[in-house]
C-alpha atoms as a PDB file:
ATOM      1  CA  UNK A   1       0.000   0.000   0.000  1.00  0.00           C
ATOM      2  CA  UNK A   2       1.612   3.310  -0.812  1.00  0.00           C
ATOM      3  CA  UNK A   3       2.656   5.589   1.914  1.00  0.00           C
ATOM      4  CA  UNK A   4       0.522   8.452   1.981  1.00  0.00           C
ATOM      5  CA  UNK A   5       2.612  10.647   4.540  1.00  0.00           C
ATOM      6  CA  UNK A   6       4.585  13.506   3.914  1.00  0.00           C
ATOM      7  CA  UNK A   7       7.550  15.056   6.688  1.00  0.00           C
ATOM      8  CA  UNK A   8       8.072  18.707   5.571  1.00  0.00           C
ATOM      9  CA  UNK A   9      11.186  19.873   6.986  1.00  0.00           C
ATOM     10  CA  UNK A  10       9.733  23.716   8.482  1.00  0.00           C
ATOM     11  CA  UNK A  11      12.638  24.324  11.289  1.00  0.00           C
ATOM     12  CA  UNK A  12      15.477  26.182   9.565  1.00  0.00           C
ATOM     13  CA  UNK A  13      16.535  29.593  10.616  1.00  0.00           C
ATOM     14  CA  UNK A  14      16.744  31.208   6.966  1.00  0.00           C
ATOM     15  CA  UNK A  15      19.463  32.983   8.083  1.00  0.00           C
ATOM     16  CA  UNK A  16      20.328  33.919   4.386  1.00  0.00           C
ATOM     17  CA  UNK A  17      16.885  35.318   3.944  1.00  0.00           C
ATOM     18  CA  UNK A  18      16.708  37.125   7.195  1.00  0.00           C
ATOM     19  CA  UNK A  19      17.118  40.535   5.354  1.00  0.00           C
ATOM     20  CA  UNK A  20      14.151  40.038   2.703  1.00  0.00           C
ATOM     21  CA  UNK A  21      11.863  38.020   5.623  1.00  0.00           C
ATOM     22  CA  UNK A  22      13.383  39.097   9.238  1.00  0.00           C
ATOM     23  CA  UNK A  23      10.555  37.953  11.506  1.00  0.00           C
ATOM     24  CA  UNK A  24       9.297  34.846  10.135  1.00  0.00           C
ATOM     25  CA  UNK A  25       9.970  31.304  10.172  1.00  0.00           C
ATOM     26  CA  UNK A  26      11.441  30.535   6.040  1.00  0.00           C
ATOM     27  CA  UNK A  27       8.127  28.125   5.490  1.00  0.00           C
ATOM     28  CA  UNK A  28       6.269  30.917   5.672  1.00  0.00           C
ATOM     29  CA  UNK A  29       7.934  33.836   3.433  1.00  0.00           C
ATOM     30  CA  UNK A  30       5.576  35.133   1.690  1.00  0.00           C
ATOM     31  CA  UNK A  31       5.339  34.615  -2.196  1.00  0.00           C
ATOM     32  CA  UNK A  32       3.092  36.036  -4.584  1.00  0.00           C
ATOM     33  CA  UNK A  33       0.629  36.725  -1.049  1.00  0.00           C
ATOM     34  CA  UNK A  34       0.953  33.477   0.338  1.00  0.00           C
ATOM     35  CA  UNK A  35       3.125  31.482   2.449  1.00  0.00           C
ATOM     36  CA  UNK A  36       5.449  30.008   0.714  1.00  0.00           C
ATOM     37  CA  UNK A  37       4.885  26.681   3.101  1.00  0.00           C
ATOM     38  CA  UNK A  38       0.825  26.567   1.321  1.00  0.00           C
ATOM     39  CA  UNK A  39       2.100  25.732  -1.969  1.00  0.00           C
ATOM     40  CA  UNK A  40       4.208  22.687  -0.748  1.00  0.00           C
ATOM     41  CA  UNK A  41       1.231  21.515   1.121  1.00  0.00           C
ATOM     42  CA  UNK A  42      -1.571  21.970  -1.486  1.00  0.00           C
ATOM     43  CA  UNK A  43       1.092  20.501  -3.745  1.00  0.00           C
ATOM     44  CA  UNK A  44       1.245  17.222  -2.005  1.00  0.00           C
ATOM     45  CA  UNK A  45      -2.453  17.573  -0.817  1.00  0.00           C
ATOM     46  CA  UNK A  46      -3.052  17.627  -4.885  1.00  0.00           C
ATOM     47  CA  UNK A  47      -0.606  14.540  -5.220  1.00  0.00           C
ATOM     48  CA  UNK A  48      -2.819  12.340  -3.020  1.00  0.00           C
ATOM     49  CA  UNK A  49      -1.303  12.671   0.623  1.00  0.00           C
ATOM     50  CA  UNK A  50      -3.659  12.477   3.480  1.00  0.00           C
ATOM     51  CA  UNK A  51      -1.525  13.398   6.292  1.00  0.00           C
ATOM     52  CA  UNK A  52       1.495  15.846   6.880  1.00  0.00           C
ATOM     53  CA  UNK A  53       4.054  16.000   9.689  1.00  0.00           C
ATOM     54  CA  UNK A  54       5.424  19.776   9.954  1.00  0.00           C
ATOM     55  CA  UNK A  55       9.046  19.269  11.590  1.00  0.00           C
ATOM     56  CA  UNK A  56       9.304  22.731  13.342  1.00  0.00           C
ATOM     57  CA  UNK A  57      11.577  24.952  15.642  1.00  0.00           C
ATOM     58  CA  UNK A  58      12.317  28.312  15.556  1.00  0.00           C
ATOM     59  CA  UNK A  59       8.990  30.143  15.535  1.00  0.00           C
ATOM     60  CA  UNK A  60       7.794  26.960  15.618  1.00  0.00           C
ATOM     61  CA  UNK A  61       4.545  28.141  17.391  1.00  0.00           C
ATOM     62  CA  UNK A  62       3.943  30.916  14.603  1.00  0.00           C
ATOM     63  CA  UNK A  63       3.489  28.112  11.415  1.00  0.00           C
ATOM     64  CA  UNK A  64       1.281  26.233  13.721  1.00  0.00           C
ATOM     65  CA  UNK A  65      -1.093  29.075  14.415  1.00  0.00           C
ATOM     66  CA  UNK A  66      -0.372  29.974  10.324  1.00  0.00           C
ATOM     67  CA  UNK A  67      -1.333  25.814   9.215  1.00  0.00           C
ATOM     68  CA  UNK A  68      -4.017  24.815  12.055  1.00  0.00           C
ATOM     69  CA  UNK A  69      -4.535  21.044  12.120  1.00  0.00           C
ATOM     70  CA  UNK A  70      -5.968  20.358   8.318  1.00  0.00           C
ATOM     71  CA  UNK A  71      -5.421  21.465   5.471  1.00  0.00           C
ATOM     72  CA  UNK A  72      -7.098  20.617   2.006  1.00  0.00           C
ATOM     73  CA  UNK A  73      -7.890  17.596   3.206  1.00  0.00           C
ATOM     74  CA  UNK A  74      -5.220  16.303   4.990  1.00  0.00           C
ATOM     75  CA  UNK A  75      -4.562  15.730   8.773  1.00  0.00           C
ATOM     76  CA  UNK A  76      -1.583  18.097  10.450  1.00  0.00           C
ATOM     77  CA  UNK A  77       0.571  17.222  13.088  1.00  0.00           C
ATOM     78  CA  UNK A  78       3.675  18.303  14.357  1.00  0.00           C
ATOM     79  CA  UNK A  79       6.952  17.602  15.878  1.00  0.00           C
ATOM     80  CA  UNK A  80       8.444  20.478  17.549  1.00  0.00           C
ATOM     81  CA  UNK A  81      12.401  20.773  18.219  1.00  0.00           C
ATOM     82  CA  UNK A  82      13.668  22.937  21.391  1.00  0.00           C
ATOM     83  CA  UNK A  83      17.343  22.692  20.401  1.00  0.00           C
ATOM     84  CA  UNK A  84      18.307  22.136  16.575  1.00  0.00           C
ATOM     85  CA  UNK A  85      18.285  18.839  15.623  1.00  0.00           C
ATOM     86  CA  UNK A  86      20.226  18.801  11.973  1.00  0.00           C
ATOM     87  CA  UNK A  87      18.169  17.427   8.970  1.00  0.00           C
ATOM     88  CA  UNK A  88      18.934  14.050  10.492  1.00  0.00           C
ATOM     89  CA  UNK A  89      17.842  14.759  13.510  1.00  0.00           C
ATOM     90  CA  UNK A  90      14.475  16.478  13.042  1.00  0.00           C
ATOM     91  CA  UNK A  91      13.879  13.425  10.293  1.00  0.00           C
ATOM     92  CA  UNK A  92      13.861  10.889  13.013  1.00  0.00           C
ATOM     93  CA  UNK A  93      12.501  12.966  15.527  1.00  0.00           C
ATOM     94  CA  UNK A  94       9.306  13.904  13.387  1.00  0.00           C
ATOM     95  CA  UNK A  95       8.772  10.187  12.037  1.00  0.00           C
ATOM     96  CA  UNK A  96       7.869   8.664  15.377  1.00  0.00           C
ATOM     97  CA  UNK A  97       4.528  10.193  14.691  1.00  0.00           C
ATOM     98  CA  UNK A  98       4.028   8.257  11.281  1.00  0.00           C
ATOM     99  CA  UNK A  99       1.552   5.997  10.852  1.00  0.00           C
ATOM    100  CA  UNK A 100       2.345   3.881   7.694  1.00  0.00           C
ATOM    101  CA  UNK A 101       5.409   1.759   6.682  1.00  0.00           C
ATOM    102  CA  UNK A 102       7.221   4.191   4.773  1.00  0.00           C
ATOM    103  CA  UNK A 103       6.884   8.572   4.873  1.00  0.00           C
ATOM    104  CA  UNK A 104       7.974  11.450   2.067  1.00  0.00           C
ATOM    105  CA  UNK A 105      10.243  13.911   2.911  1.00  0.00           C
ATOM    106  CA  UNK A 106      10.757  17.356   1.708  1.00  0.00           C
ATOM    107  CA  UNK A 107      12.111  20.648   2.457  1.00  0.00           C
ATOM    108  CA  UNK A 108      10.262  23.589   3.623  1.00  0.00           C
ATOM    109  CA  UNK A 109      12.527  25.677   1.607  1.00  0.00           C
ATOM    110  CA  UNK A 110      12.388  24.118  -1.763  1.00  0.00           C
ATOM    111  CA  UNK A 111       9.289  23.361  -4.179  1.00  0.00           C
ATOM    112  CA  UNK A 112      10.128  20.364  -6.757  1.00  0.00           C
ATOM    113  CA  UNK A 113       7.031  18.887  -8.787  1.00  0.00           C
ATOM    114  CA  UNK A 114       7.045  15.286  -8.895  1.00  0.00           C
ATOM    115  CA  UNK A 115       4.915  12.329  -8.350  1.00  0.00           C
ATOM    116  CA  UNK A 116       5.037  10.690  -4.890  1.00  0.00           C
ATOM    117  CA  UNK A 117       4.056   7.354  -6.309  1.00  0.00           C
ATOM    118  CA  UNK A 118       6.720   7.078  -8.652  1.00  0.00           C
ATOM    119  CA  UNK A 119       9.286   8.566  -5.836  1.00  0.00           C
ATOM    120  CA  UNK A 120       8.004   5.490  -3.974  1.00  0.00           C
ATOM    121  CA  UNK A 121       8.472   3.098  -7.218  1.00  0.00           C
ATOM    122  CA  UNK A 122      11.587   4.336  -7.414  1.00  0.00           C
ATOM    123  CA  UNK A 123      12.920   2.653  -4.513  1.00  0.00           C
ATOM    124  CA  UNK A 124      12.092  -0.724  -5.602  1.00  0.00           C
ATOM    125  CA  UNK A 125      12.962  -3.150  -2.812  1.00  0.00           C
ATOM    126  CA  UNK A 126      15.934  -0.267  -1.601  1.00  0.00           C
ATOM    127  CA  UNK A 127      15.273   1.333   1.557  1.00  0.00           C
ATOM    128  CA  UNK A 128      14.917   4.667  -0.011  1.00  0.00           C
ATOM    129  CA  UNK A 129      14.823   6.965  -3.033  1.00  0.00           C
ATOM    130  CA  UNK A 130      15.217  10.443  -3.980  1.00  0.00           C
ATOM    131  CA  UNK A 131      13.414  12.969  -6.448  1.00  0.00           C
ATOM    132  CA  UNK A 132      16.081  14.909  -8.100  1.00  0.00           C
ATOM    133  CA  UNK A 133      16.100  18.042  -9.954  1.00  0.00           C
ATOM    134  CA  UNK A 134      17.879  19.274 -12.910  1.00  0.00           C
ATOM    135  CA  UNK A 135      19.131  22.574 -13.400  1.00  0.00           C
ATOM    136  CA  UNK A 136      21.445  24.921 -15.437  1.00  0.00           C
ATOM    137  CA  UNK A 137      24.342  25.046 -13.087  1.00  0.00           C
ATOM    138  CA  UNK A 138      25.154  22.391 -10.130  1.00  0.00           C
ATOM    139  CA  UNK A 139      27.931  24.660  -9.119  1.00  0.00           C
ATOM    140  CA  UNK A 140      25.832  26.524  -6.563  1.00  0.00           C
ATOM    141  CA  UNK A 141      23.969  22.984  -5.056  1.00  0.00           C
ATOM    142  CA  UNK A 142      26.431  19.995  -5.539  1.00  0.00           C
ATOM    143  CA  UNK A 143      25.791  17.581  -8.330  1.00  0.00           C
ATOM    144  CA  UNK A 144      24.537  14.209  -8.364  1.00  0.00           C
ATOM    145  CA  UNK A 145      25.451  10.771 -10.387  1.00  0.00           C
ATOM    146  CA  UNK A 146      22.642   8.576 -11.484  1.00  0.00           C
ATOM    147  CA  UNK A 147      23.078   4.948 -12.784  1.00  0.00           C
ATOM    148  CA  UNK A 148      20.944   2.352 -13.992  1.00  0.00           C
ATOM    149  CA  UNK A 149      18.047   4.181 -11.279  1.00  0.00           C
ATOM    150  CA  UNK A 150      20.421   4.379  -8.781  1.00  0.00           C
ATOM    151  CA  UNK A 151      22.367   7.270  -7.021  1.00  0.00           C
ATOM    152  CA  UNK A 152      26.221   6.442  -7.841  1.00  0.00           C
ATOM    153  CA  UNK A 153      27.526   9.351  -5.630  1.00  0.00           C
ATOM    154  CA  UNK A 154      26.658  13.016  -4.467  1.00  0.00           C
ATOM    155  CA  UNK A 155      29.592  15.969  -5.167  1.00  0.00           C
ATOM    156  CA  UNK A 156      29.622  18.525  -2.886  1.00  0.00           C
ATOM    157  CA  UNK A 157      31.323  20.659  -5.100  1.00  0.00           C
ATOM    158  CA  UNK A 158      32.082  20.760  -9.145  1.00  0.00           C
ATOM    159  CA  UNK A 159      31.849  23.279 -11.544  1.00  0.00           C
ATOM    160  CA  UNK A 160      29.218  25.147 -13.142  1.00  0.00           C
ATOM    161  CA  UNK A 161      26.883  23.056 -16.094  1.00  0.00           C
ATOM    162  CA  UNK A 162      24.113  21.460 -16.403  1.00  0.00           C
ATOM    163  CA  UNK A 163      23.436  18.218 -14.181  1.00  0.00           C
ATOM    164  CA  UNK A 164      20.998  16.868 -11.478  1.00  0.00           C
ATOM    165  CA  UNK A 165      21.069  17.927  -7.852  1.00  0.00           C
ATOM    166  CA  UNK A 166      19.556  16.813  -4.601  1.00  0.00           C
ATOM    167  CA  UNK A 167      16.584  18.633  -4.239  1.00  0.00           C
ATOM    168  CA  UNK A 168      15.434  18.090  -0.710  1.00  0.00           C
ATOM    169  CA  UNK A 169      12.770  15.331  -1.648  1.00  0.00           C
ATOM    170  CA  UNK A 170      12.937  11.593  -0.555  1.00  0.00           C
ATOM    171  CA  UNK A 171      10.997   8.691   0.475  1.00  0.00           C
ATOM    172  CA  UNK A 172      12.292   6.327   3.173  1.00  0.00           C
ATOM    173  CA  UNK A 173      10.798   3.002   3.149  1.00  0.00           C
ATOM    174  CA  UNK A 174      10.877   0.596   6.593  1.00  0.00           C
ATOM    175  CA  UNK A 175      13.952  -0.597   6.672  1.00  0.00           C
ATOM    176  CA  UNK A 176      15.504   3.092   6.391  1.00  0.00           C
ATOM    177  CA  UNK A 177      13.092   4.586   8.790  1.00  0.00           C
ATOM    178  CA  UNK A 178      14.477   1.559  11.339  1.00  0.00           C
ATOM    179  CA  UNK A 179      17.923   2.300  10.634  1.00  0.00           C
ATOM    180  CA  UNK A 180      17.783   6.259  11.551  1.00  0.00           C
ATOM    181  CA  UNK A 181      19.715   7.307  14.563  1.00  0.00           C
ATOM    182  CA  UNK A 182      17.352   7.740  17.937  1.00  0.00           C
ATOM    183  CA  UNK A 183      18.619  10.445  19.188  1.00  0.00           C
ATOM    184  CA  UNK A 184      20.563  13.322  18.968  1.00  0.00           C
ATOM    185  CA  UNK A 185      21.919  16.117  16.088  1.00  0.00           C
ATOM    186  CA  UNK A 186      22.812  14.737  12.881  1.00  0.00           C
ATOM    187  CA  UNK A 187      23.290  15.333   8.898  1.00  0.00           C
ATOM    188  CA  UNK A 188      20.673  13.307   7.008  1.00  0.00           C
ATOM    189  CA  UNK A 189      22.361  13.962   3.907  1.00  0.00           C
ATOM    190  CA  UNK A 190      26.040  12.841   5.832  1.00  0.00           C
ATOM    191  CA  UNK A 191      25.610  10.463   7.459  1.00  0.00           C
ATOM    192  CA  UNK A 192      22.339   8.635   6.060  1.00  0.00           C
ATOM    193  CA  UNK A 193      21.859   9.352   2.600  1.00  0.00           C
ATOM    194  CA  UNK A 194      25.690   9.465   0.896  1.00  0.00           C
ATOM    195  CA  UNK A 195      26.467   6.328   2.744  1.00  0.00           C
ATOM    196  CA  UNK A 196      23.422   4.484   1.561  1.00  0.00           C
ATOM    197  CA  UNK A 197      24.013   5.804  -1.997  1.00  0.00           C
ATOM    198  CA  UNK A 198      27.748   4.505  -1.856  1.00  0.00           C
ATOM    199  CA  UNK A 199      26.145   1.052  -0.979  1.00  0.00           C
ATOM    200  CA  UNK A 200      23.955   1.268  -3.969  1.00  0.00           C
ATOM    201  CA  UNK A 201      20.902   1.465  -1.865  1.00  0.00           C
ATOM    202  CA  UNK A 202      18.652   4.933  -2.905  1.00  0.00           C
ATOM    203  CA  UNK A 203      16.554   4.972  -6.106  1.00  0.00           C
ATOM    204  CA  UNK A 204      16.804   7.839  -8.246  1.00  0.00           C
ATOM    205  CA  UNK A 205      13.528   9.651 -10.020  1.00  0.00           C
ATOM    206  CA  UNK A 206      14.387  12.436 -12.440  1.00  0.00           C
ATOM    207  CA  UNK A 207      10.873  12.567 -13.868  1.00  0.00           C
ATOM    208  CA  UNK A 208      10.378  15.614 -11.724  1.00  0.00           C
ATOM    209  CA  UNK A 209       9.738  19.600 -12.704  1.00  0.00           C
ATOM    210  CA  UNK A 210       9.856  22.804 -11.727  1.00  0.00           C
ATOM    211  CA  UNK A 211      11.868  23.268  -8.921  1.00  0.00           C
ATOM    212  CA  UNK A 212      12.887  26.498  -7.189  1.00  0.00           C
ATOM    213  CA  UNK A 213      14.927  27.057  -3.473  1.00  0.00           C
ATOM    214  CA  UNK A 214      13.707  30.249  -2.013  1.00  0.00           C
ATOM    215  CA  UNK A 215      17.127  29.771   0.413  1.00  0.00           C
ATOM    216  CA  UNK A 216      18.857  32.565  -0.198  1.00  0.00           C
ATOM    217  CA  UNK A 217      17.177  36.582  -1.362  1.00  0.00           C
ATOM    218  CA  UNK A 218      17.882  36.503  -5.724  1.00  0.00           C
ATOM    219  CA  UNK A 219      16.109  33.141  -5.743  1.00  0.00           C
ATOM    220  CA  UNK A 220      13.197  34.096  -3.167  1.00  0.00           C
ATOM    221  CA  UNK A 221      12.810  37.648  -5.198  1.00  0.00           C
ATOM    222  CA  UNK A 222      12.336  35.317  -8.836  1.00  0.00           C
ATOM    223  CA  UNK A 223      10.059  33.014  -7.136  1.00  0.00           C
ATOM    224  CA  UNK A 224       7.810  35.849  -6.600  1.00  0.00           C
ATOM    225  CA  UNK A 225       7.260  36.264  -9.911  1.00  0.00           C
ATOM    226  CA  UNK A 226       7.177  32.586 -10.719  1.00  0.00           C
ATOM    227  CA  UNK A 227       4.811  31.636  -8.212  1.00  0.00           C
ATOM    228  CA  UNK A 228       2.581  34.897  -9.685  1.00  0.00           C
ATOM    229  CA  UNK A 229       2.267  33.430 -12.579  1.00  0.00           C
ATOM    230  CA  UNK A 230       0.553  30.409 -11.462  1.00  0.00           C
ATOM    231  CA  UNK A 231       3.552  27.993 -10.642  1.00  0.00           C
ATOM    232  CA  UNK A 232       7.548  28.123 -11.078  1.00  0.00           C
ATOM    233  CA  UNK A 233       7.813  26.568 -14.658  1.00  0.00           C
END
């Protein structure tokens, strides 16, 4: 049965953005009038989720006054941090309130179009998969090596061109949801997903669209306009 969960990451700082949005939480800069946080969650609400964990901490209280407990549809819960947990840390954290076998994981910083089904398909008996995006120039994000639906490796740095990054968007099955740390600060991306990749163990989708990160000011200003226009094609 496929999962029907999704864990948005909603806890970062946006310390890079703190001179365009200097008293909100970065979920809920506002683009083209709305939060930015709506769009991921009608997104997924649109893509057949039922239920979404909001992992939160500072102003943590503010995007749960700004969500409520439903939206479009879908059951929202949420799994506050007092101290920051890492990516790592806030993922396993967050997903002792799942209910399913297996849970969809995004940023609350990036939009990527994709289809959660296929993200799941993409896994394939691995314990997890990831929805990449490609763009124009890796140089800013770190690229990413595909094989034969597999990630081969993640670069942290390479030079500028065209190539597939890690956009923030993943589904763990079981098995990787066992595996996470229990407690504590840690790097998903360090020490969960490149060590699983080197193993040959996370799917790869690239079927995906439109992404945008709203991380830093020239890319929040452009998705204003983007986002204006309907959605960031």
């Amino acid at each position: 049965m496929a999962a029907t969960e999704i864990l948005i990451l909603a806890g970062g700082f946006g310390t890079r953005l703190r001179s365009e949005v200097p008293d909100l939480p970065k979920p809920l800069a506002p683009v083209a009038g709305r939060p930015f946080l709506a769009y991921l969650l009608d997104r997924y609400a649109a893509a057949g989720m039922t239920r979404a964990i909001l992992a939160t901490g500072y102003l943590g209280d503010v995007v749960e006054q700004t969500i409520g407990a439903r939206w479009a549809g879908m059951e929202v819960v949420y799994s506050r941090e007092d101290t920051p947990l890492g990516t790592g840390g806030a993922i396993a954290a967050a997903a002792r309130l799942a209910r399913g076998t297996g849970l969809h994981v995004c940023n609350g910083d990036t939009y990527l179009e994709y289809s959660p089904a296929a993200l799941e398909a993409a896994a394939d008996g691995l314990p997890m998969a990831i929805a990449l995006a490609r763009v124009e120039d890796v140089s800013r994000y770190g690229a990413v090596d595909v094989a034969h639906g597999r990630v081969q490796r993640f670069h942290e740095k390479r030079p500028g061109g065209a190539g597939l990054i890690n956009a923030g968007s993943y589904f763990l099955g079981a098995d990787a949801l066992a595996a996470l740390p229990g407690e504590g600060a840690f790097s998903f991306e360090k020490q969960v997903l490149e060590p699983a990749a080197a193993r040959g163990e996370v799917g790869a989708l690239v079927n995906t669209a439109a992404f945008i990160d709203i991380g830093v000011p020239e890319d929040f200003q452009r998705a204003q306009g983007l986002f204006a226009r309907g959605r960031p094609a």
